[in-house]
N, C-alpha and C. Protein backbone atom coordinates (compact mmCIF):
# COMPACT_ATOMS: atom_id res chain seq x y z
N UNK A 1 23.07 49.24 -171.51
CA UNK A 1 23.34 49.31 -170.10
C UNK A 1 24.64 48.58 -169.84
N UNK A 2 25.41 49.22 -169.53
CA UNK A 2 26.69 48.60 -168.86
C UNK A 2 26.94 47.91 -167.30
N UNK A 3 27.87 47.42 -166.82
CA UNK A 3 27.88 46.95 -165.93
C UNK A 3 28.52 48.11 -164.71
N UNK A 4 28.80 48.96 -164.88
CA UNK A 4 28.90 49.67 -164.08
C UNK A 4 27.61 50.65 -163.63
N UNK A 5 26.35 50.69 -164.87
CA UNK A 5 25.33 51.73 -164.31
C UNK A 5 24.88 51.27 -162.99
N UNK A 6 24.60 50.30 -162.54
CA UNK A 6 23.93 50.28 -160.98
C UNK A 6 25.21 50.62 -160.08
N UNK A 7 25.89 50.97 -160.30
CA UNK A 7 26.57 51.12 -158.91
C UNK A 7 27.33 52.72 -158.93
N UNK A 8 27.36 53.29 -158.17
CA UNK A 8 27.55 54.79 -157.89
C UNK A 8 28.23 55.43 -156.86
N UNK A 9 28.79 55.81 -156.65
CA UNK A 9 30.09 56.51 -155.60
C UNK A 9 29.28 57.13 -154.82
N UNK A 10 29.14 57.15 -153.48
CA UNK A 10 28.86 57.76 -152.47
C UNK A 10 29.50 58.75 -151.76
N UNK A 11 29.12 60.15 -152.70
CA UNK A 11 30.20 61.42 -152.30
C UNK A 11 31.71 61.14 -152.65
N UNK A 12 32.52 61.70 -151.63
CA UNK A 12 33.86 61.84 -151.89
C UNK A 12 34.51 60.62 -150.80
N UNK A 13 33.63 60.26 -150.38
CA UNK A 13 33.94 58.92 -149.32
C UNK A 13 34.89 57.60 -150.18
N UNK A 14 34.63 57.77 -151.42
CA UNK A 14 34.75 56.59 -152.31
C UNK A 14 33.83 55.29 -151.98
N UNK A 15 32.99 55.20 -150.99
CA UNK A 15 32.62 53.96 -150.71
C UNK A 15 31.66 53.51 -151.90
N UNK A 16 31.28 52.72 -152.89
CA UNK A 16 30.09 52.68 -153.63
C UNK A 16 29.09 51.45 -153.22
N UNK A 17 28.02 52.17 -153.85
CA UNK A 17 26.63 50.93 -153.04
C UNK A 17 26.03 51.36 -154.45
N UNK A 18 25.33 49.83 -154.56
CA UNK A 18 24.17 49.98 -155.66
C UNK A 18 22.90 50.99 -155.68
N UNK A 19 22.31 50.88 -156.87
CA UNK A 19 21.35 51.49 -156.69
C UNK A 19 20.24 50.38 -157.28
N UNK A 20 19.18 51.30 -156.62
CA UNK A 20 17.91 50.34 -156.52
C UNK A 20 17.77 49.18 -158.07
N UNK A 21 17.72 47.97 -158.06
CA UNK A 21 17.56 47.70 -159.11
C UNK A 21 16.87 46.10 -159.43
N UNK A 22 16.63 45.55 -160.44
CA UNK A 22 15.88 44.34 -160.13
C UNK A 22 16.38 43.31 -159.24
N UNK A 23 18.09 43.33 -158.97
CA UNK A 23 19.08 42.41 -158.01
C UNK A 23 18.38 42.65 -156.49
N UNK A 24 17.71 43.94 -156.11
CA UNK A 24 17.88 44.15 -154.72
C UNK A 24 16.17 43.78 -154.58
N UNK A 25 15.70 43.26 -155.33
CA UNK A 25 13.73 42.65 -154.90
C UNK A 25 14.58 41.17 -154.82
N UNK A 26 15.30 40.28 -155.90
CA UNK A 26 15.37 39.11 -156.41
C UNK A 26 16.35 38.64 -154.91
N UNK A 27 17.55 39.09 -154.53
CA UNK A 27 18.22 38.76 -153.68
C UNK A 27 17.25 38.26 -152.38
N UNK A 28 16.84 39.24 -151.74
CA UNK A 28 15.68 38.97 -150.36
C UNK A 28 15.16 37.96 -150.37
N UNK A 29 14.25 37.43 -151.82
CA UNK A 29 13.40 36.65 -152.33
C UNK A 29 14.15 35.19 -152.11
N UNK A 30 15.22 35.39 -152.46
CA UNK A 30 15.90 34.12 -152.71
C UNK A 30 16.53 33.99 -151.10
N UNK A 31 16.94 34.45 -150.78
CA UNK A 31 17.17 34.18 -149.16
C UNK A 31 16.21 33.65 -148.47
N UNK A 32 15.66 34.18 -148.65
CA UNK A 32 14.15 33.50 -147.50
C UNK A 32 13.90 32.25 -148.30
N UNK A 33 13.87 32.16 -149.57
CA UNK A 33 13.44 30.78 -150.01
C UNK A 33 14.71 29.54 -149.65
N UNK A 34 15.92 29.94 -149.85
CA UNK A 34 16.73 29.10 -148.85
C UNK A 34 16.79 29.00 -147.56
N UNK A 35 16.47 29.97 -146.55
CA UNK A 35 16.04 29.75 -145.16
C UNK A 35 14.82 29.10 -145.21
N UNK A 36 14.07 28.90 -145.65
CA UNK A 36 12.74 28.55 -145.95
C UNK A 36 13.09 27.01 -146.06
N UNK A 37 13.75 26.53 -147.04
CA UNK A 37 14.00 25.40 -147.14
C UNK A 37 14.72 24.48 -146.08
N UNK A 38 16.14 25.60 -145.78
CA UNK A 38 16.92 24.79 -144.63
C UNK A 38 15.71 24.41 -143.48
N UNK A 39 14.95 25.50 -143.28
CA UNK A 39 13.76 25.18 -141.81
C UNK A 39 13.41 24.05 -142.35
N UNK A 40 12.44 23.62 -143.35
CA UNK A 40 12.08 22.81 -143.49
C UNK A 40 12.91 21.36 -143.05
N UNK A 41 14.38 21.67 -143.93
CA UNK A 41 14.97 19.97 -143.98
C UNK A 41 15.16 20.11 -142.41
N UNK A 42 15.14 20.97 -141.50
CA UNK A 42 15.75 20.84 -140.59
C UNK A 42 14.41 20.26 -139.30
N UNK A 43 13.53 20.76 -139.56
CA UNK A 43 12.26 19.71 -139.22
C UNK A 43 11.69 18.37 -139.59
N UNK A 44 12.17 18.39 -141.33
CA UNK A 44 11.90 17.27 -141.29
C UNK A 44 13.06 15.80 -140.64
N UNK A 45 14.23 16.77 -140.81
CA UNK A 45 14.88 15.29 -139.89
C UNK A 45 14.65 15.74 -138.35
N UNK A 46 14.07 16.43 -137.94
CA UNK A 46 14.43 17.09 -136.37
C UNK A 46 13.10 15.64 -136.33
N UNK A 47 11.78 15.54 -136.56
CA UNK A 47 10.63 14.70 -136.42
C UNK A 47 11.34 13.13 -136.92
N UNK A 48 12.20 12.74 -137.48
CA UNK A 48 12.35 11.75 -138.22
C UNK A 48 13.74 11.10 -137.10
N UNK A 49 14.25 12.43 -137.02
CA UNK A 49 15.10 11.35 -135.70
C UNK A 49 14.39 11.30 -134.31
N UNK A 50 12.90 11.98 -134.20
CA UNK A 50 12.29 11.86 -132.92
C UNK A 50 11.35 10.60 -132.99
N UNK A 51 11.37 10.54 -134.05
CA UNK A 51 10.22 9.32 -135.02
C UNK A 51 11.00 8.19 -134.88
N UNK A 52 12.62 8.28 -135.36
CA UNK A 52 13.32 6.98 -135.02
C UNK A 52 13.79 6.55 -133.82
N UNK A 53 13.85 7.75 -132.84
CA UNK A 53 14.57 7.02 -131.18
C UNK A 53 13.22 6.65 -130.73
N UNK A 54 11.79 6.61 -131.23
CA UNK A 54 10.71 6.74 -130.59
C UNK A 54 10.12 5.20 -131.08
N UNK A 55 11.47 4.24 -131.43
CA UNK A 55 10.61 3.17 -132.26
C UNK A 55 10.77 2.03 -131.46
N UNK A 56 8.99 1.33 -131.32
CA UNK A 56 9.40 0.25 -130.00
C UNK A 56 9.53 -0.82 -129.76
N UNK A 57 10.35 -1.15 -128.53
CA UNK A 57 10.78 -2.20 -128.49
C UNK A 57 10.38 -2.84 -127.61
N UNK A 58 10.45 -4.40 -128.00
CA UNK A 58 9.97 -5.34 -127.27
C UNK A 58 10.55 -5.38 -125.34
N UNK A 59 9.55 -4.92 -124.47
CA UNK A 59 9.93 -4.57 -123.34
C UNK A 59 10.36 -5.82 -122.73
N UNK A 60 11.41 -6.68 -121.55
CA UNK A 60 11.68 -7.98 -121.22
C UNK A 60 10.29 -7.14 -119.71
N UNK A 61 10.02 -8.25 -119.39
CA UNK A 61 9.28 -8.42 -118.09
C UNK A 61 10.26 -8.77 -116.88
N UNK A 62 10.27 -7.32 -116.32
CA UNK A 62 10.97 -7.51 -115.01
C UNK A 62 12.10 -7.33 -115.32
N UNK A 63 12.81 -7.13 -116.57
CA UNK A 63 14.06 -6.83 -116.99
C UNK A 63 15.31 -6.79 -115.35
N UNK A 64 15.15 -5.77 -115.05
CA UNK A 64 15.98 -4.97 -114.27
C UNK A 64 15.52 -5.74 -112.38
N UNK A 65 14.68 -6.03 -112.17
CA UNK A 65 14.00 -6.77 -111.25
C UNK A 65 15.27 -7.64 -110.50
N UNK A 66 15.07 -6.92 -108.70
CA UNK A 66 16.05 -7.61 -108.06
C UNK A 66 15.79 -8.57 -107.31
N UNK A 67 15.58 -10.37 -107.50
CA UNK A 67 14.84 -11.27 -106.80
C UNK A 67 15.09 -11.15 -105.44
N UNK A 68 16.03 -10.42 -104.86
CA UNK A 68 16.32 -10.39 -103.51
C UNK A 68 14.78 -9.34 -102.57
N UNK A 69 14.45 -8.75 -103.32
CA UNK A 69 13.17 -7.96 -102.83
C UNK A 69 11.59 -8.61 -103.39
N UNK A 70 12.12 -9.85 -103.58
CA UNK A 70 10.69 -10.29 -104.54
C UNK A 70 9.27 -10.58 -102.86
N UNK A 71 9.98 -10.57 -102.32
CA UNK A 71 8.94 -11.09 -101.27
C UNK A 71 8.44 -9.42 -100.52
N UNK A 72 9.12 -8.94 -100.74
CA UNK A 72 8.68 -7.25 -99.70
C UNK A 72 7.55 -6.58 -100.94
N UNK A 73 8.30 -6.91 -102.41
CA UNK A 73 7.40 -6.64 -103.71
C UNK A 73 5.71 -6.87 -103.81
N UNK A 74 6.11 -8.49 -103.50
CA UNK A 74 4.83 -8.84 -103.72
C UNK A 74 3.73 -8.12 -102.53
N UNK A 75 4.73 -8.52 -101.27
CA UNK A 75 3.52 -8.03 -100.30
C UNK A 75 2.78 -6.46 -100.30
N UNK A 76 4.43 -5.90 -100.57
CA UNK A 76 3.52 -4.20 -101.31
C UNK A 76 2.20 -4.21 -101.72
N UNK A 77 2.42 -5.24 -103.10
CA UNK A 77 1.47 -5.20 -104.34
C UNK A 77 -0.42 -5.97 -103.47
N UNK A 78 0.26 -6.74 -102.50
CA UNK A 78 -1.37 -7.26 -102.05
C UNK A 78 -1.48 -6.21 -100.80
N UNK A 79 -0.95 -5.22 -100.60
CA UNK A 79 -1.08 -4.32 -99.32
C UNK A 79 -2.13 -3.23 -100.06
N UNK A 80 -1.45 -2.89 -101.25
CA UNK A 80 -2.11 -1.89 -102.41
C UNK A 80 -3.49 -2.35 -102.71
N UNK A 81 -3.27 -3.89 -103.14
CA UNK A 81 -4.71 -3.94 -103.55
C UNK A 81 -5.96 -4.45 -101.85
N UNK A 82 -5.15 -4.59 -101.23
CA UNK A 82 -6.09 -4.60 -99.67
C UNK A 82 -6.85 -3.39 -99.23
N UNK A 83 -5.63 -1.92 -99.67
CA UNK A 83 -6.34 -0.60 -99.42
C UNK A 83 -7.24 -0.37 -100.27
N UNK A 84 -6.90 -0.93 -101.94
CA UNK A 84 -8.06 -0.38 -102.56
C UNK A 84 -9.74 -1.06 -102.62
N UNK A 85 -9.70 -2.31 -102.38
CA UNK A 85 -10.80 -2.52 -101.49
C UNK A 85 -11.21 -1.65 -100.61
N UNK A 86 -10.40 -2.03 -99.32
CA UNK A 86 -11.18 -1.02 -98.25
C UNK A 86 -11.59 0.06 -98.54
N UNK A 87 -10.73 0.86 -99.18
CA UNK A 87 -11.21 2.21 -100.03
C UNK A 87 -12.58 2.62 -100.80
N UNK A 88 -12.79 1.44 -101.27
CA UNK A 88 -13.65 1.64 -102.89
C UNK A 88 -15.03 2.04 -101.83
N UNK A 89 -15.46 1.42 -101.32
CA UNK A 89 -16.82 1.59 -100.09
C UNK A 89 -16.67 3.35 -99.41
N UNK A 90 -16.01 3.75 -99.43
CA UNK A 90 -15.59 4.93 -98.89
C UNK A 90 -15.65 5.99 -99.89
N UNK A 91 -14.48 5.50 -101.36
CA UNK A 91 -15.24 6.45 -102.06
C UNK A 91 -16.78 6.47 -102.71
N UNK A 92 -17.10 5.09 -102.67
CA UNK A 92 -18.15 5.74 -103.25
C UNK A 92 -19.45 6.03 -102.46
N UNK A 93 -19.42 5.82 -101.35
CA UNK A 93 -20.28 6.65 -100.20
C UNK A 93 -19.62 8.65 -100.08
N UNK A 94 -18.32 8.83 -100.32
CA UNK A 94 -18.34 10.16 -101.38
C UNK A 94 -18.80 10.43 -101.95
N UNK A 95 -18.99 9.91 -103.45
CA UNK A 95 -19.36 10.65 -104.50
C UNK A 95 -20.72 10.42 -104.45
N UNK A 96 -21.53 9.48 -103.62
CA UNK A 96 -23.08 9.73 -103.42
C UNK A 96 -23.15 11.05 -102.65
N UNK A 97 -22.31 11.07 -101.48
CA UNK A 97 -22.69 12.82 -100.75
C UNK A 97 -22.59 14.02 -101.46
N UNK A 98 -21.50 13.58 -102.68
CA UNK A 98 -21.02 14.85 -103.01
C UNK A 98 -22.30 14.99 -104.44
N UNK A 99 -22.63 13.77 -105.26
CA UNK A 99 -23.83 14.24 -105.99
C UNK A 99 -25.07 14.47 -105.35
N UNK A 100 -25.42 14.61 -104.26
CA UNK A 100 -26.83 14.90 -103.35
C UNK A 100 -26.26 16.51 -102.78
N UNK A 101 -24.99 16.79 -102.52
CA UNK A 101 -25.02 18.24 -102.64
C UNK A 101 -24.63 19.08 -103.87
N UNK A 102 -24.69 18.45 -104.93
CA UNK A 102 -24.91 19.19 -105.95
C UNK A 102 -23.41 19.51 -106.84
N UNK A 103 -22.54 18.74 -106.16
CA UNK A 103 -21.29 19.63 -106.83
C UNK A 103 -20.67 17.86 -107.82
N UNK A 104 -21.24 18.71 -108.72
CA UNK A 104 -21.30 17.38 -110.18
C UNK A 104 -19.44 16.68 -110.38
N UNK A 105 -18.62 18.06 -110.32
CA UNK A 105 -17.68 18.08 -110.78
C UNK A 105 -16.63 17.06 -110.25
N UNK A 106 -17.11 17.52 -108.65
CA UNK A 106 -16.37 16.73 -107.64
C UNK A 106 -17.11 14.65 -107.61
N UNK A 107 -18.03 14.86 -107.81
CA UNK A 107 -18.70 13.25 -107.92
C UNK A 107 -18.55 12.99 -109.15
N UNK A 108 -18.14 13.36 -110.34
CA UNK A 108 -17.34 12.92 -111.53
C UNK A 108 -16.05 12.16 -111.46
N UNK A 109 -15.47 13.24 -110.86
CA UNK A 109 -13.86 13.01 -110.15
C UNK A 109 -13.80 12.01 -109.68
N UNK A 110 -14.73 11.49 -109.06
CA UNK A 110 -14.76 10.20 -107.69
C UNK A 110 -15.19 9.10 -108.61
N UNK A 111 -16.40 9.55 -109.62
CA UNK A 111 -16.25 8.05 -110.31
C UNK A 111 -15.62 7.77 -110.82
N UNK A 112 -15.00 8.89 -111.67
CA UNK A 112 -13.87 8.44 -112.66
C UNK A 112 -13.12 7.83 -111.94
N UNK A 113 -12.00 8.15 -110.61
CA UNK A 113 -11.72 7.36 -109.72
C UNK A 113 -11.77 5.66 -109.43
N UNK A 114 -13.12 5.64 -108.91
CA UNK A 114 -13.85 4.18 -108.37
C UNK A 114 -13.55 3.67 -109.77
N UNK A 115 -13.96 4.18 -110.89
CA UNK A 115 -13.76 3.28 -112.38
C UNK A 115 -12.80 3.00 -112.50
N UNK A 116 -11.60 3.58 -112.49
CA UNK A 116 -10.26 3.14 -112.82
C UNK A 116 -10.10 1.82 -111.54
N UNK A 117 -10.38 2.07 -110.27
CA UNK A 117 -9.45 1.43 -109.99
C UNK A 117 -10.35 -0.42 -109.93
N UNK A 118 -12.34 0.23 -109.93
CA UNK A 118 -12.64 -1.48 -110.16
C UNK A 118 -12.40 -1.95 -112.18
N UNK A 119 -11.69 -1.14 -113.09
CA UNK A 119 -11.40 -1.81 -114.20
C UNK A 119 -10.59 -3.30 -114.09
N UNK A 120 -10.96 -3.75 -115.13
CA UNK A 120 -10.21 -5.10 -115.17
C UNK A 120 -8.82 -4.83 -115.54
N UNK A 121 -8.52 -3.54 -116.27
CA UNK A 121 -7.04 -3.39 -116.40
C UNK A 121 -6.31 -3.60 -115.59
N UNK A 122 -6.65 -2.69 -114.63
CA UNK A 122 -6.02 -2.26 -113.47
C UNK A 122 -5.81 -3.52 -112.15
N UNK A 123 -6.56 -4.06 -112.34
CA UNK A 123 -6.27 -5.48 -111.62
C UNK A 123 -5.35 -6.54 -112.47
N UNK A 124 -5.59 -6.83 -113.70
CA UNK A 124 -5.07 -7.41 -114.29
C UNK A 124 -3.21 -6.88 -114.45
N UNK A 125 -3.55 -5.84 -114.13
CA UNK A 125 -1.96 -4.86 -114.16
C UNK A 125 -1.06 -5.46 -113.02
N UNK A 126 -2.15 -5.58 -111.64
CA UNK A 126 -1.05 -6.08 -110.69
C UNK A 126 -1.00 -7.59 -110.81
N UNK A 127 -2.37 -8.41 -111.22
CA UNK A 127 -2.06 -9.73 -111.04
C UNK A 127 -0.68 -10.17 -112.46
N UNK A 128 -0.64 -9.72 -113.25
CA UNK A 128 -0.10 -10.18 -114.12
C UNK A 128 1.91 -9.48 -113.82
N UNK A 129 1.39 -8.53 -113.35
CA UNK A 129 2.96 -8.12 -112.44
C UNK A 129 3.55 -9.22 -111.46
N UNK A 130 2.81 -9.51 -110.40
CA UNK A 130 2.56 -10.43 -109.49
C UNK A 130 2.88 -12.02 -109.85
N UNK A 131 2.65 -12.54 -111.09
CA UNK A 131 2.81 -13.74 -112.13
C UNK A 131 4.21 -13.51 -112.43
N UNK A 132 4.61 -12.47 -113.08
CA UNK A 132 5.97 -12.37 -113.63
C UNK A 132 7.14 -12.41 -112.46
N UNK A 133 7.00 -11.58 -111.39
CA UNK A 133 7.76 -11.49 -110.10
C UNK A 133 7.63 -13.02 -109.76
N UNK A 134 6.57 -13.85 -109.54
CA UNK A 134 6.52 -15.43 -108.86
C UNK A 134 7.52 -16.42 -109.96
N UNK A 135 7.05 -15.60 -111.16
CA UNK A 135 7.55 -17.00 -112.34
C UNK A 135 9.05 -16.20 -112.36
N UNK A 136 9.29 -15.29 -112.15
CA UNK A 136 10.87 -15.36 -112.59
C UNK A 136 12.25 -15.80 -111.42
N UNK A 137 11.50 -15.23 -109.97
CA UNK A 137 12.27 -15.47 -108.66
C UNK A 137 11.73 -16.92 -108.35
N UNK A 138 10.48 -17.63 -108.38
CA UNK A 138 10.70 -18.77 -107.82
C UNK A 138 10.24 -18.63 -106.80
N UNK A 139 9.36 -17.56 -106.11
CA UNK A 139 8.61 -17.03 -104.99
C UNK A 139 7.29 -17.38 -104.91
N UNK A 140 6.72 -18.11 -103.70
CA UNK A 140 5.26 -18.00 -104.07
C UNK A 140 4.90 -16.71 -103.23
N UNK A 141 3.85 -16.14 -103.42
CA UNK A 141 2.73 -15.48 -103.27
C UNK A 141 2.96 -15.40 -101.57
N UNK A 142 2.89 -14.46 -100.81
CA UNK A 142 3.22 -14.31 -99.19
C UNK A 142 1.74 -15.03 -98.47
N UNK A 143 1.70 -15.28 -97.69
CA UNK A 143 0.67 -16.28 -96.87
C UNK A 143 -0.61 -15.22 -96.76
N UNK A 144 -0.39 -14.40 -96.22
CA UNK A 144 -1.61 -13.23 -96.42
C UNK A 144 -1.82 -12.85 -97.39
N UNK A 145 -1.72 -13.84 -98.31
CA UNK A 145 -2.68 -13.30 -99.34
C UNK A 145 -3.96 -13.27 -99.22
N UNK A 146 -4.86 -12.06 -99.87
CA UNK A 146 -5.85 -12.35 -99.82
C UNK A 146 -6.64 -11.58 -101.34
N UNK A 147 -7.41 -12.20 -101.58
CA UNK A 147 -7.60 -11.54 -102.70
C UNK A 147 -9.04 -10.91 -102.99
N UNK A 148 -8.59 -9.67 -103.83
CA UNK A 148 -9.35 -8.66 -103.60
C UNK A 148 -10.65 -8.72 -104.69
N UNK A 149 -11.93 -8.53 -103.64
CA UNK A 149 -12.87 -8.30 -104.50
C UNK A 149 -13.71 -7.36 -104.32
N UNK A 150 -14.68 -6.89 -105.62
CA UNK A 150 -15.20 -5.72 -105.42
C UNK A 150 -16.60 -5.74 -104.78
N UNK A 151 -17.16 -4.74 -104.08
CA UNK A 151 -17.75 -4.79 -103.65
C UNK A 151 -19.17 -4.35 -104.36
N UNK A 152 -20.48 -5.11 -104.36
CA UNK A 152 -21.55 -5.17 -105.22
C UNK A 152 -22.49 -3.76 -104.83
């Protein structure tokens, strides 16, 4: 076999193209196995630089925090937890109406609700916000304070 048998003149065109031969299975094969690969490297750093901007860091408390609003801050934060008191009695005289008419889905909703907000996280979230704002401005705590408890 010489090196000219696979390839053959196409009419009087002169153009020549191969003919079918073990090059034209092996070529395809090998393409896809280098696209195959580039995908790969190209995921594995695509995850590895999402993996590295994703690496964490020690957050400062209050970083960015402007002491000039520390007093409108705080009072927000005891206004928030004043409503959610008043609140909590309300929803959960809800989700008793709404499980006595039967609709489970909606008195789920409501406890899940009431749970989040009597968790200790979630208090601990503002008092310990509330600590950082006092200890970094030098602010005490606004006179109406009052502090919130849950109801039995």
């Amino acid at each position: 076999m010489s090196i000219g048998d696979n390839w053959s003149t196409a009419g009087d065109t002169g153009i020549t193209q191969e003919v079918a031969g073990p090059m034209n299975k092996l070529v395809p094969v090998a393409k896809k196995l280098v696209v195959g690969a580039v995908a790969v490297g190209a995921l594995a750093l695509g995850t590895a630089g999402v993996a590295g901007a994703a690496t964490p860091t020690t957050p400062r408390a209050a970083a960015g925090f402007n002491c000039a609003r520390a007093d409108q801050v705080l009072t927000r934060i005891q206004k928030g937890e004043a409503r959610i008191t008043a609140g909590l009695p309300k929803l959960t005289a809800a989700e008793a109406k709404a499980t006595a008419a039967g609709r489970t889905k909606l008195a789920a909703g409501l406890q899940k609700r009431i749970a989040r907000l009597e968790s200790p996280q979630f208090t601990a979230r503002l008092d310990r916000l509330s600590a950082a704002i006092e200890a970094k401005c030098h602010v005490p705590a606004p006179a109406s304070a009052s502090t919130p408890s849950t109801p039995a």
